[in-house]
C-alpha atoms as a PDB file:
ATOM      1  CA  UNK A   1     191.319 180.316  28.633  1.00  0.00           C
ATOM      2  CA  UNK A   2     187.636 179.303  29.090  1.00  0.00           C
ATOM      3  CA  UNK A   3     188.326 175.725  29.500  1.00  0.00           C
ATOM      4  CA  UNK A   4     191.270 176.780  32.308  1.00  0.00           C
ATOM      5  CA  UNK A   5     189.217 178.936  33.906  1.00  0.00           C
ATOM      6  CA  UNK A   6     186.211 176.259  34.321  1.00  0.00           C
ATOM      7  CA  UNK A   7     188.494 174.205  35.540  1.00  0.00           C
ATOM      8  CA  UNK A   8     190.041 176.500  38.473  1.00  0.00           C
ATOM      9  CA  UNK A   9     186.176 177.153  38.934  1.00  0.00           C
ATOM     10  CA  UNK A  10     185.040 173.472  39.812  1.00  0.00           C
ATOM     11  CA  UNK A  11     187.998 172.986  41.826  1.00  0.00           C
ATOM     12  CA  UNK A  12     187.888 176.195  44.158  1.00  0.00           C
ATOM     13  CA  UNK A  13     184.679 175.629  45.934  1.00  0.00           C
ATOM     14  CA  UNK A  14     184.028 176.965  49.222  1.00  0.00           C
ATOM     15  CA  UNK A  15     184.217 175.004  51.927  1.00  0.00           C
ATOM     16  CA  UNK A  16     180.670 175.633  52.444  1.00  0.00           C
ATOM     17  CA  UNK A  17     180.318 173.377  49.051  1.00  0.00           C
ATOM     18  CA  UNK A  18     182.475 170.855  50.187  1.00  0.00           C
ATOM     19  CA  UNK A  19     180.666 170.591  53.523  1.00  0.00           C
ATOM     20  CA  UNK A  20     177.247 170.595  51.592  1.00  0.00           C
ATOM     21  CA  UNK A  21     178.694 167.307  49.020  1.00  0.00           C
ATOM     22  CA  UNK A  22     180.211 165.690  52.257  1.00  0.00           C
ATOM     23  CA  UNK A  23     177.078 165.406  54.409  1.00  0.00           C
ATOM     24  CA  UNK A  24     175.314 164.500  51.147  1.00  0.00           C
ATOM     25  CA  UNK A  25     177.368 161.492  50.827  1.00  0.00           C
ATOM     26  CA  UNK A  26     177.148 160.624  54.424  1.00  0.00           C
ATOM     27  CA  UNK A  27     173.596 160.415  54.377  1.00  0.00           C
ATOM     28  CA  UNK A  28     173.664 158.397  51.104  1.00  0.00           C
ATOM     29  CA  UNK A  29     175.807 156.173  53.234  1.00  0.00           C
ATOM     30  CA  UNK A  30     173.594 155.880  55.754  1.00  0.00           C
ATOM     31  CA  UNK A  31     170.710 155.432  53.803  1.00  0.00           C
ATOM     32  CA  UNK A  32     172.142 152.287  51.724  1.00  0.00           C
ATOM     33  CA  UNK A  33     173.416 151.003  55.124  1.00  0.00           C
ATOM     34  CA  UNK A  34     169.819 151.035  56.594  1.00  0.00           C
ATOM     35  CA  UNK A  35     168.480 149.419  53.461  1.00  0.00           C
ATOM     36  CA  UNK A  36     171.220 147.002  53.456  1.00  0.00           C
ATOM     37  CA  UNK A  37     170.502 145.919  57.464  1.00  0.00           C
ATOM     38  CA  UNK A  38     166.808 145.920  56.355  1.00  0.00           C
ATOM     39  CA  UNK A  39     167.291 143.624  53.758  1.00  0.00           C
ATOM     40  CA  UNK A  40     169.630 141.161  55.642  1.00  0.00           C
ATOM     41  CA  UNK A  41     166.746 141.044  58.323  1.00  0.00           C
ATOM     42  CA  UNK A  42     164.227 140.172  55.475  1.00  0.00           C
ATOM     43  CA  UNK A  43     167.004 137.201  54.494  1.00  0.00           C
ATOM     44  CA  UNK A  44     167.417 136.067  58.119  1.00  0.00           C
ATOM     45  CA  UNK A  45     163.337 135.978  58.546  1.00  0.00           C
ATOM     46  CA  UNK A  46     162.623 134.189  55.037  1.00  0.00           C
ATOM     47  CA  UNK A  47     165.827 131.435  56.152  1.00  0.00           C
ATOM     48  CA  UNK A  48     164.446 131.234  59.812  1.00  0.00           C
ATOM     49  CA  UNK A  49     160.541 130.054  58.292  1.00  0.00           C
ATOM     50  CA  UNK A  50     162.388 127.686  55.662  1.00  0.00           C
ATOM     51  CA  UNK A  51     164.136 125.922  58.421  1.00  0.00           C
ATOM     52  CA  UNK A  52     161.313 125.602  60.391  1.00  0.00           C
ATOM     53  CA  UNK A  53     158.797 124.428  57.972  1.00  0.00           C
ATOM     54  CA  UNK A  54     161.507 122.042  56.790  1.00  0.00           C
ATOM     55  CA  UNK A  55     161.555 120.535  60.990  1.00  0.00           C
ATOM     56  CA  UNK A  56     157.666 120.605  60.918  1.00  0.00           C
ATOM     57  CA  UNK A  57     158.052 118.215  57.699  1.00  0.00           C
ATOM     58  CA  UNK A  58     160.641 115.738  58.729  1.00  0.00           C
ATOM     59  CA  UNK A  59     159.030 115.487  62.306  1.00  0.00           C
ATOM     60  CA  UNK A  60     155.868 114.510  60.341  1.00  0.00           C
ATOM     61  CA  UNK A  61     157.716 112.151  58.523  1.00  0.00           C
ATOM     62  CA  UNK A  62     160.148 110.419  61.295  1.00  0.00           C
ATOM     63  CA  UNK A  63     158.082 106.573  62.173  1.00  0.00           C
ATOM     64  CA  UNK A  64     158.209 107.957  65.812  1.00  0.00           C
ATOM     65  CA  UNK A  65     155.642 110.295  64.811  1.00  0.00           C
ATOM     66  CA  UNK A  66     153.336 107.457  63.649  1.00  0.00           C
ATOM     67  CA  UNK A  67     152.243 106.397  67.304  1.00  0.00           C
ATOM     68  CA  UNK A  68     150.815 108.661  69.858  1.00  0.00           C
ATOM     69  CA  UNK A  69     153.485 109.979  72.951  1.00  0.00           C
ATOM     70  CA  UNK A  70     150.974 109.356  75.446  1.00  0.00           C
ATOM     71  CA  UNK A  71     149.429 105.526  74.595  1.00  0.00           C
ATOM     72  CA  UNK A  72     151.504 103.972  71.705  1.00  0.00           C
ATOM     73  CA  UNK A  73     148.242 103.881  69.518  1.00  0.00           C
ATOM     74  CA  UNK A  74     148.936 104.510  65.730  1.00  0.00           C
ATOM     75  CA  UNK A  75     147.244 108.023  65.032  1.00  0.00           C
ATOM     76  CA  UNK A  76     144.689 107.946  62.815  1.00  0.00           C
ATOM     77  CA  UNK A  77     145.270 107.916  58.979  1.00  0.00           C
ATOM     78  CA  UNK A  78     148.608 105.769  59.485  1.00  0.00           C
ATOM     79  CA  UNK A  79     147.250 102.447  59.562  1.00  0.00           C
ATOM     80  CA  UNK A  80     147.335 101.056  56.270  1.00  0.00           C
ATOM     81  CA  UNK A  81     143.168 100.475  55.055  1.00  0.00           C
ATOM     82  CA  UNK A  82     142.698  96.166  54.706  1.00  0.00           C
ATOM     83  CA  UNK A  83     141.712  97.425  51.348  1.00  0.00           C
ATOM     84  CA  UNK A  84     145.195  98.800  50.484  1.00  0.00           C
ATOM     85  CA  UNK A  85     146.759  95.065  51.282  1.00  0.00           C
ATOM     86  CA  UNK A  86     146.761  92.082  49.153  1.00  0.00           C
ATOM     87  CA  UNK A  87     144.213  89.269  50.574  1.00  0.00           C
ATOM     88  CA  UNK A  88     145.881  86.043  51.411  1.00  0.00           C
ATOM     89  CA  UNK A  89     144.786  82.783  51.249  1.00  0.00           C
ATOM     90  CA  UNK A  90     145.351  79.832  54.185  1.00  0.00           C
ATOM     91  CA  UNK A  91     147.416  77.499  51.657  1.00  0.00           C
ATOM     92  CA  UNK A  92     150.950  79.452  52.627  1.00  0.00           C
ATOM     93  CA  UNK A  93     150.000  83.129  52.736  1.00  0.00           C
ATOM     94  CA  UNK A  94     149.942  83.404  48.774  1.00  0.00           C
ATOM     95  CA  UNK A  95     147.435  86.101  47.423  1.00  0.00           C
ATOM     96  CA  UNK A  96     144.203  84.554  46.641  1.00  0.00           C
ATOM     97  CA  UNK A  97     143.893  85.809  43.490  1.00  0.00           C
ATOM     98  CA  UNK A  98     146.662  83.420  42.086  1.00  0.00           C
ATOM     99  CA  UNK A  99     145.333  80.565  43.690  1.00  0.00           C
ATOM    100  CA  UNK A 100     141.903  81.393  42.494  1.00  0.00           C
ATOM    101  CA  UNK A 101     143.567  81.448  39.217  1.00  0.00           C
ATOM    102  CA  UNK A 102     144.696  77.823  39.768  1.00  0.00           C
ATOM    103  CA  UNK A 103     141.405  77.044  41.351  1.00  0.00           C
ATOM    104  CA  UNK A 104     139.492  78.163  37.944  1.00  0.00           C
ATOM    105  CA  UNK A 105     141.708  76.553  35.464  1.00  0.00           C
ATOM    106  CA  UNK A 106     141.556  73.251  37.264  1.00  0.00           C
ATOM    107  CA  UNK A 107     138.119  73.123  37.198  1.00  0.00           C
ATOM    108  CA  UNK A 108     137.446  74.023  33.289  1.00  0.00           C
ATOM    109  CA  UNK A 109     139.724  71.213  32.996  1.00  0.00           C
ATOM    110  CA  UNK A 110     137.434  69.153  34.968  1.00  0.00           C
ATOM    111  CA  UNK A 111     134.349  70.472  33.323  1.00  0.00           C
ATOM    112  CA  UNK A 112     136.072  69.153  29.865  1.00  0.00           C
ATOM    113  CA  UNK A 113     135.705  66.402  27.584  1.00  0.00           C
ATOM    114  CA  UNK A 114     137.418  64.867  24.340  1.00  0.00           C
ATOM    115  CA  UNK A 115     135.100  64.128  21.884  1.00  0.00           C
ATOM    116  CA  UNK A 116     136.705  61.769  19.280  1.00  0.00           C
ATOM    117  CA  UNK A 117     135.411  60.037  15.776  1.00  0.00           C
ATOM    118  CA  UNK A 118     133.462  63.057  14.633  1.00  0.00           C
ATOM    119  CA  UNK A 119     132.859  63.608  10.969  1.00  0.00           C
ATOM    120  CA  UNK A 120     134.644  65.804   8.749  1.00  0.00           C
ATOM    121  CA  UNK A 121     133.288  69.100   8.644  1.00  0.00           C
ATOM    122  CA  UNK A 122     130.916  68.738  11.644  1.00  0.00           C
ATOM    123  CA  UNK A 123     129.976  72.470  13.020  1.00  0.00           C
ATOM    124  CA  UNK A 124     130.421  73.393  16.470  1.00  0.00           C
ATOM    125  CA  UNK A 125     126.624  74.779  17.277  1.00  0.00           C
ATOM    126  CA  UNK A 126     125.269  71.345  15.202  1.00  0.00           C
ATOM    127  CA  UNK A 127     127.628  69.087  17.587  1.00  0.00           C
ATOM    128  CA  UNK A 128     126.906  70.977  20.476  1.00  0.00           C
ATOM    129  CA  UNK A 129     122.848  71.029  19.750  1.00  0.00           C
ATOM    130  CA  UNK A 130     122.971  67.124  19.281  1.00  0.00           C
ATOM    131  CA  UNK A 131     124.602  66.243  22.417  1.00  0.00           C
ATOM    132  CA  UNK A 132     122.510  68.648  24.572  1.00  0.00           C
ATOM    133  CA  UNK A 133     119.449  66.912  22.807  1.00  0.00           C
ATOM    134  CA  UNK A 134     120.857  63.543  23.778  1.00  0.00           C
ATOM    135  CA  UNK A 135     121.267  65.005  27.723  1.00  0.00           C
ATOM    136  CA  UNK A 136     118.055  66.089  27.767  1.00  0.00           C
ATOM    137  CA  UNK A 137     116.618  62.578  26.146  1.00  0.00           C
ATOM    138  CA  UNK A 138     118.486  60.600  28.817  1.00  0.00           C
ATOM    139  CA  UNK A 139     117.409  62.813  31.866  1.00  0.00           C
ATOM    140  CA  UNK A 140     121.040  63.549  32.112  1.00  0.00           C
ATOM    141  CA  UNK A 141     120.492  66.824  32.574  1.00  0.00           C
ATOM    142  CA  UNK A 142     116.951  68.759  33.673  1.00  0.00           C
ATOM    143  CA  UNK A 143     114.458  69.370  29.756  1.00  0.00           C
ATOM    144  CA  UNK A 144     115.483  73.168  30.444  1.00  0.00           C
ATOM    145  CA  UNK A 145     119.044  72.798  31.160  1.00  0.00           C
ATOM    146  CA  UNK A 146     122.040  73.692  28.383  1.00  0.00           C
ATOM    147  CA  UNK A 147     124.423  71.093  29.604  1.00  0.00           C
ATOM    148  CA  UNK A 148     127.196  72.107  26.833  1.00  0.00           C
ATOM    149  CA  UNK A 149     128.328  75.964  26.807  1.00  0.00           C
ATOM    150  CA  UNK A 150     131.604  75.890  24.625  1.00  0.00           C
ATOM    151  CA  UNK A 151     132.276  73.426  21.779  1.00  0.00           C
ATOM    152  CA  UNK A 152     136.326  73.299  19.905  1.00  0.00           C
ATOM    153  CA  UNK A 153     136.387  70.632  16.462  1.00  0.00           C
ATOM    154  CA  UNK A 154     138.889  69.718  14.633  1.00  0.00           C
ATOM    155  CA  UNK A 155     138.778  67.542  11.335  1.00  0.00           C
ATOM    156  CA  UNK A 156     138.461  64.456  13.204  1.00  0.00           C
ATOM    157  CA  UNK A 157     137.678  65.253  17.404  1.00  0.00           C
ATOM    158  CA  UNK A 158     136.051  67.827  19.598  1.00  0.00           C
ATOM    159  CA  UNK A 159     136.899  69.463  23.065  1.00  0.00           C
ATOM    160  CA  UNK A 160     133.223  69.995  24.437  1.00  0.00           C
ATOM    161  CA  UNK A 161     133.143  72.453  27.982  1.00  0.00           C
ATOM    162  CA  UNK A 162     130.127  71.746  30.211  1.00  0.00           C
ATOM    163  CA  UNK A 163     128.369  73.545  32.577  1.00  0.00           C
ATOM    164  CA  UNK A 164     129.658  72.126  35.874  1.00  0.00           C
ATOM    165  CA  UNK A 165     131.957  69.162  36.769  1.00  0.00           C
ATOM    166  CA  UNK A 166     128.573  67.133  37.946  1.00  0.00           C
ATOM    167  CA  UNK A 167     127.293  67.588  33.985  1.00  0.00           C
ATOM    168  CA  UNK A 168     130.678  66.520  32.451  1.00  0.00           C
ATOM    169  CA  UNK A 169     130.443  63.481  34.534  1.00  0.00           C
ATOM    170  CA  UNK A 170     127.165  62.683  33.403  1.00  0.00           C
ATOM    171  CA  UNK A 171     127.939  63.279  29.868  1.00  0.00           C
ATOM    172  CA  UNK A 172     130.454  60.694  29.735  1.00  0.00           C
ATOM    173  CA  UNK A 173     127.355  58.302  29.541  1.00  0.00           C
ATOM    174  CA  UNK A 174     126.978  59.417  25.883  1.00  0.00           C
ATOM    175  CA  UNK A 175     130.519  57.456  25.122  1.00  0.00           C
ATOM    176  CA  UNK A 176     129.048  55.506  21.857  1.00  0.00           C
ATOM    177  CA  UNK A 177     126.318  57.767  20.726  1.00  0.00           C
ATOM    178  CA  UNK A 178     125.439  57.251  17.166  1.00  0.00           C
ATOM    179  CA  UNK A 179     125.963  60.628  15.438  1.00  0.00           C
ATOM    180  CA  UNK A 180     125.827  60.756  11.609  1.00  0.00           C
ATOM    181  CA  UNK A 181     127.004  57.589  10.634  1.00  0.00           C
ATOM    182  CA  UNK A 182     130.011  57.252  13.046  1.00  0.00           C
ATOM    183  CA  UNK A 183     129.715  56.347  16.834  1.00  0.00           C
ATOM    184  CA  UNK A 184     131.383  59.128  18.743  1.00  0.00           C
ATOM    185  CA  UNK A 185     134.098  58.371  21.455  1.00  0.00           C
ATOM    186  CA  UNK A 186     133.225  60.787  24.684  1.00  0.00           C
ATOM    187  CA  UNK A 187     135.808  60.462  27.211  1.00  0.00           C
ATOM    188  CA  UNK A 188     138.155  62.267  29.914  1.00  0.00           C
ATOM    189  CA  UNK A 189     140.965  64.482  27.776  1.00  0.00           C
ATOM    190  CA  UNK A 190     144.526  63.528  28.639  1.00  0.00           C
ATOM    191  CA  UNK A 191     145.146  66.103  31.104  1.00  0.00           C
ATOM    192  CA  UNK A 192     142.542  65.441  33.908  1.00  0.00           C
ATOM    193  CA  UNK A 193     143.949  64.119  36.613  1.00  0.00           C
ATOM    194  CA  UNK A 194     140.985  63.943  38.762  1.00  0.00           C
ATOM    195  CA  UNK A 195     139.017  60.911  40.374  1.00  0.00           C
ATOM    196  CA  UNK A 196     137.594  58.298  38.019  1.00  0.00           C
ATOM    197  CA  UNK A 197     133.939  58.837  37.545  1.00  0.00           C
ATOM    198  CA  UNK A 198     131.658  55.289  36.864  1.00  0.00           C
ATOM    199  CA  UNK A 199     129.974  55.950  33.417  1.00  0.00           C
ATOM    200  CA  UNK A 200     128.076  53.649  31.247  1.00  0.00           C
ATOM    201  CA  UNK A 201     128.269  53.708  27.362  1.00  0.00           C
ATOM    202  CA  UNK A 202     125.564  54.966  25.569  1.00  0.00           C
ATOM    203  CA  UNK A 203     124.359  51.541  24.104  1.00  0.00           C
ATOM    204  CA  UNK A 204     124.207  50.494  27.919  1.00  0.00           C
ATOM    205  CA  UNK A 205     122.115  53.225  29.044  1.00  0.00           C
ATOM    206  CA  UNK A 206     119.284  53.000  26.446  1.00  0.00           C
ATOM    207  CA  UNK A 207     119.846  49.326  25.294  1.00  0.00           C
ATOM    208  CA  UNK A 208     119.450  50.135  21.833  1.00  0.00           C
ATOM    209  CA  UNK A 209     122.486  48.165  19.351  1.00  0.00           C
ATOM    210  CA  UNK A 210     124.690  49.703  17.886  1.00  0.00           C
ATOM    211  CA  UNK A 211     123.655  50.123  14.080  1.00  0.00           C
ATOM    212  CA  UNK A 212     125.168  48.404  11.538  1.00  0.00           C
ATOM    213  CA  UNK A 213     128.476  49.355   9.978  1.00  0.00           C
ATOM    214  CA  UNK A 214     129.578  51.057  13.254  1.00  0.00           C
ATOM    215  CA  UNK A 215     132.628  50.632  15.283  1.00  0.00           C
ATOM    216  CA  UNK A 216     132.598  50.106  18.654  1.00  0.00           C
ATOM    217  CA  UNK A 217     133.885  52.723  20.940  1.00  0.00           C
ATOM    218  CA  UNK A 218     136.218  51.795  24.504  1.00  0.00           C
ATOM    219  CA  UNK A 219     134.994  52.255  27.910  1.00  0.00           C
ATOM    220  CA  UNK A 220     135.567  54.482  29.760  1.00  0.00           C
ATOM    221  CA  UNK A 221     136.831  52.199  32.936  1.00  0.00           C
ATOM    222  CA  UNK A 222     138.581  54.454  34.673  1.00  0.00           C
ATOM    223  CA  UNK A 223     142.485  53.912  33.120  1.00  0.00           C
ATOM    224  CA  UNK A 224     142.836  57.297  31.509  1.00  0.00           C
ATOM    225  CA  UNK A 225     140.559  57.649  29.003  1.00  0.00           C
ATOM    226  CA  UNK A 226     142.477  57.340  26.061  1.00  0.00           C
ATOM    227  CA  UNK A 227     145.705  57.156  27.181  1.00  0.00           C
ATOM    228  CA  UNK A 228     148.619  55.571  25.328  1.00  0.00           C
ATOM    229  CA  UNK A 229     148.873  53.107  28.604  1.00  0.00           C
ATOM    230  CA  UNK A 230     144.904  52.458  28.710  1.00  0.00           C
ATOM    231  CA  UNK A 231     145.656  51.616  24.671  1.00  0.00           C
ATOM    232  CA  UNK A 232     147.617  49.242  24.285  1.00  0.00           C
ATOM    233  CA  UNK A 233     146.127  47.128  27.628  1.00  0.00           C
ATOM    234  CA  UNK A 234     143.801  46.589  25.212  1.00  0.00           C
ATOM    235  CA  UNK A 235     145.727  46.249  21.955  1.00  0.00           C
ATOM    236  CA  UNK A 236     146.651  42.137  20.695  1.00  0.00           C
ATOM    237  CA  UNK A 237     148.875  41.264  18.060  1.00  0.00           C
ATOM    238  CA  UNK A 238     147.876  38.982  15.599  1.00  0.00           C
ATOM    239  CA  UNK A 239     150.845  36.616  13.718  1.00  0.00           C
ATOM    240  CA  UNK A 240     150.487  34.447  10.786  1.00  0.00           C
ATOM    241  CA  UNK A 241     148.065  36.571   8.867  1.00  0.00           C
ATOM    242  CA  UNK A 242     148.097  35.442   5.548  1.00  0.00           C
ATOM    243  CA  UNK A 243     147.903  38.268   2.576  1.00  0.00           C
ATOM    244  CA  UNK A 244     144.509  38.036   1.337  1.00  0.00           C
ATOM    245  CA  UNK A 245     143.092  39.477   5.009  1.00  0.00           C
ATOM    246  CA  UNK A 246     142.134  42.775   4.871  1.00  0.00           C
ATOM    247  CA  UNK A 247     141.114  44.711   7.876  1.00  0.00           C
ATOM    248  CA  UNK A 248     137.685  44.365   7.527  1.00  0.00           C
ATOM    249  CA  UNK A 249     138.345  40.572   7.106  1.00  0.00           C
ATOM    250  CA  UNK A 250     140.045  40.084  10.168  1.00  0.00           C
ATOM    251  CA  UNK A 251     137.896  42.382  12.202  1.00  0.00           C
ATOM    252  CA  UNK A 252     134.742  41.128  11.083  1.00  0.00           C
ATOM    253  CA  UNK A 253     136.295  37.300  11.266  1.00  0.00           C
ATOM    254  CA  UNK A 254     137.315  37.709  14.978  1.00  0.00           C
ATOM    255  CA  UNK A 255     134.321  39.515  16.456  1.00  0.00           C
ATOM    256  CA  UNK A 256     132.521  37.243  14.719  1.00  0.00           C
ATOM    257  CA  UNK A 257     134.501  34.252  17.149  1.00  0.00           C
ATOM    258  CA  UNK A 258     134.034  36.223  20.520  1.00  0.00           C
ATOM    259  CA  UNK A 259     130.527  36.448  20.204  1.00  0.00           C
ATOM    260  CA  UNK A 260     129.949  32.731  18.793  1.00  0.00           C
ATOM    261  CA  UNK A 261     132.127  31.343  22.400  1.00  0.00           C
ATOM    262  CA  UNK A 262     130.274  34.451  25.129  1.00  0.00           C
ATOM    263  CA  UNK A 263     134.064  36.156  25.544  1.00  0.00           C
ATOM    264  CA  UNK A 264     132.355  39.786  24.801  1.00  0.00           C
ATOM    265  CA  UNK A 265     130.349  41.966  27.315  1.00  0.00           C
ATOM    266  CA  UNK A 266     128.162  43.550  25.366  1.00  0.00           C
ATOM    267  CA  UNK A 267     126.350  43.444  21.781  1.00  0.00           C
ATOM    268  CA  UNK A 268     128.485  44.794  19.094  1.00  0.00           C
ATOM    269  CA  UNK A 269     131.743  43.553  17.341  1.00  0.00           C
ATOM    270  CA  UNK A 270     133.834  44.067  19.904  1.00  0.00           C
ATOM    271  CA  UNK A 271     136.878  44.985  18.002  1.00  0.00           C
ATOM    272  CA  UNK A 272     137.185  48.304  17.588  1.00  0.00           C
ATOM    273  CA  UNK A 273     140.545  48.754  14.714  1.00  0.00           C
ATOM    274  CA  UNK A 274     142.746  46.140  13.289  1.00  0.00           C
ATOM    275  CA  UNK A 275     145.860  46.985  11.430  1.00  0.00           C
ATOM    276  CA  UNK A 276     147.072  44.960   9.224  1.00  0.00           C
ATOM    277  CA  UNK A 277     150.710  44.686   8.165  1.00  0.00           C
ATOM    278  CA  UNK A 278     152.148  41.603   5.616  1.00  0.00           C
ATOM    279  CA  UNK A 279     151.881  38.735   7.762  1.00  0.00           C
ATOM    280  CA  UNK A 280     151.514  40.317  11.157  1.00  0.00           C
ATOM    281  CA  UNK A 281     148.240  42.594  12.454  1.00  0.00           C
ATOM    282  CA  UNK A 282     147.343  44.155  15.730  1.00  0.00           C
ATOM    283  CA  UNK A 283     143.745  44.520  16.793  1.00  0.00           C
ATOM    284  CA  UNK A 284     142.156  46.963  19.837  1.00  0.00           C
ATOM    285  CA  UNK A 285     139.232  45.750  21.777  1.00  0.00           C
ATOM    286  CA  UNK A 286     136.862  48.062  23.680  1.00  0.00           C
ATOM    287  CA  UNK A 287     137.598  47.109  26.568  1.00  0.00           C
ATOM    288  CA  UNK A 288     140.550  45.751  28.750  1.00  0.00           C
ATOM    289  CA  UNK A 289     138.326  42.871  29.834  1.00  0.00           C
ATOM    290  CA  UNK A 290     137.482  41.759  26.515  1.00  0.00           C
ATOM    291  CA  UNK A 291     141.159  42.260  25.397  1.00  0.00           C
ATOM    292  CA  UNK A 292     142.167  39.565  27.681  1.00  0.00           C
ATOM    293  CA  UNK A 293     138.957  37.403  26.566  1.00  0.00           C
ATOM    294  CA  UNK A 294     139.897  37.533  23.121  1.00  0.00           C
ATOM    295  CA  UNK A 295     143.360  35.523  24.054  1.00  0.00           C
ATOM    296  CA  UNK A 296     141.426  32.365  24.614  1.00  0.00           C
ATOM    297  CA  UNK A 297     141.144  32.322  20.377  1.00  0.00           C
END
């Protein structure tokens, strides 16, 4: 009966009640529709700023933007600083710093030299010291000067770097030099492929003999150096050896001959290797000249 009777209760209101619950809800409606229409205009406003900050950007960005409206002049801070490009050269627009590249490695090859006939176990600082000394001894170079900044050996040649090309040409004058026991060969290395230099040996700029026991070295007359072609101009073959000759034999036997008849150009044995094989031998001369000389024997 309680329950039933709470229940008739809660359903028989007065209309008053029901009047009073009605406007309640209306204003609640109104109330969510006012914050509803307030929040829609906070949407529209936040939308309407995006959008416009969004034109401002791409109207920044559009390349018509880049020039004035009034004179065509590009406004300032959109021409690209000189710095900010890559510098280019007058040999087909490439960058310079490529061709420098080329420029640089050319010349250490230039400034280069092949050192050949040096003795087993020769340092680096002693070879370089020695032909500086010799520079300086010859007025190659000025007393003060270090002619020679990088020296490379191997068990039986060099690769000497000089100062400047000017020095390295100079230096070929020490082609010959007596250097502890063995007369060192100073010449271009294979892969210079610049002008040929005039250069004297070294026993034709001081006049002093070669000592005794030494071999000769080539010129240096301007055929490569010591290239395979500049070899064998100057390379004879010998036939009818018999086989008691030994190198030494022969070598000493047919220097001996060129000097007796005037076919050399200088003092010294003029044979610089002989090779003997059975009854065959070939023989190399200093120098082309001499080579052809030597085939009036």
């Amino acid at each position: 009966r309680i329950n039933l009777r709470r229940y008739h209760r809660y359903h028989q209101k007065t209309d008053e009640t029901k009047d009073t619950m009605s406007d309640y809800y209306d204003r609640d409606d109104r109330r969510r529709g006012s914050h509803r229409r307030d929040r829609d205009d906070r949407d529209y406003y936040r939308s309407s700023r995006r959008r416009s900050r969004s034109r401002s950007r791409s109207r920044s960005r559009s390349p018509s933007n880049r020039y004035s409206s009034s004179s065509g002049i590009p406004s300032a801070g959109m021409i690209p600083s000189a710095a900010s490009q890559p510098p280019l050269s007058n040999t087909g627009g490439l960058p310079l710093d490529g061709y420098s590249t080329t420029l640089s490695a050319q010349d250490k090859i230039n400034r280069e030299l092949f050192v050949g006939n040096t003795p087993p176990g020769t340092s680096e600082a002693l070879l370089m010291q020695f032909l500086s000394g010799a520079m300086r001894k010859t007025n190659l170079c000025p007393p003060d000067a270090t002619p020679i900044l990088a020296c490379r050996t191997n068990q039986k040649f060099a690769f000497i770097e000089c100062a400047s090309v000017d020095t390295a040409n100079k230096a070929l004058n020490l082609n010959g030099v007596p250097f502890l026991g063995a007369s060192l060969r100073v010449s271009r290395p294979s892969k210079y492929a610049g002008p040929h230099i005039p250069s004297l040996t070294w026993q034709q700029l001081t006049g002093q003999p070669l000592p005794p026991g030494m071999l000769p070295v080539p010129e240096n007359n301007g055929m490569g150096g010591g290239s395979a072609e500049e070899k064998l101009n100057r390379e004879l073959f010998i036939g009818n050896t018999t086989p008691e000759m030994t190198e030494a034999m022969l070598r000493d036997f047919l220097g001996r001959a060129m000097e007796q008849v005037g076919l050399t150009r200088m003092p010294g044995n003029p044979i610089v290797s002989c090779r003997v094989s059975g009854k065959f031998a070939f023989v190399e001369l200093r120098t082309k000249e001499e080579a052809e000389n030597a085939l009036n024997l």
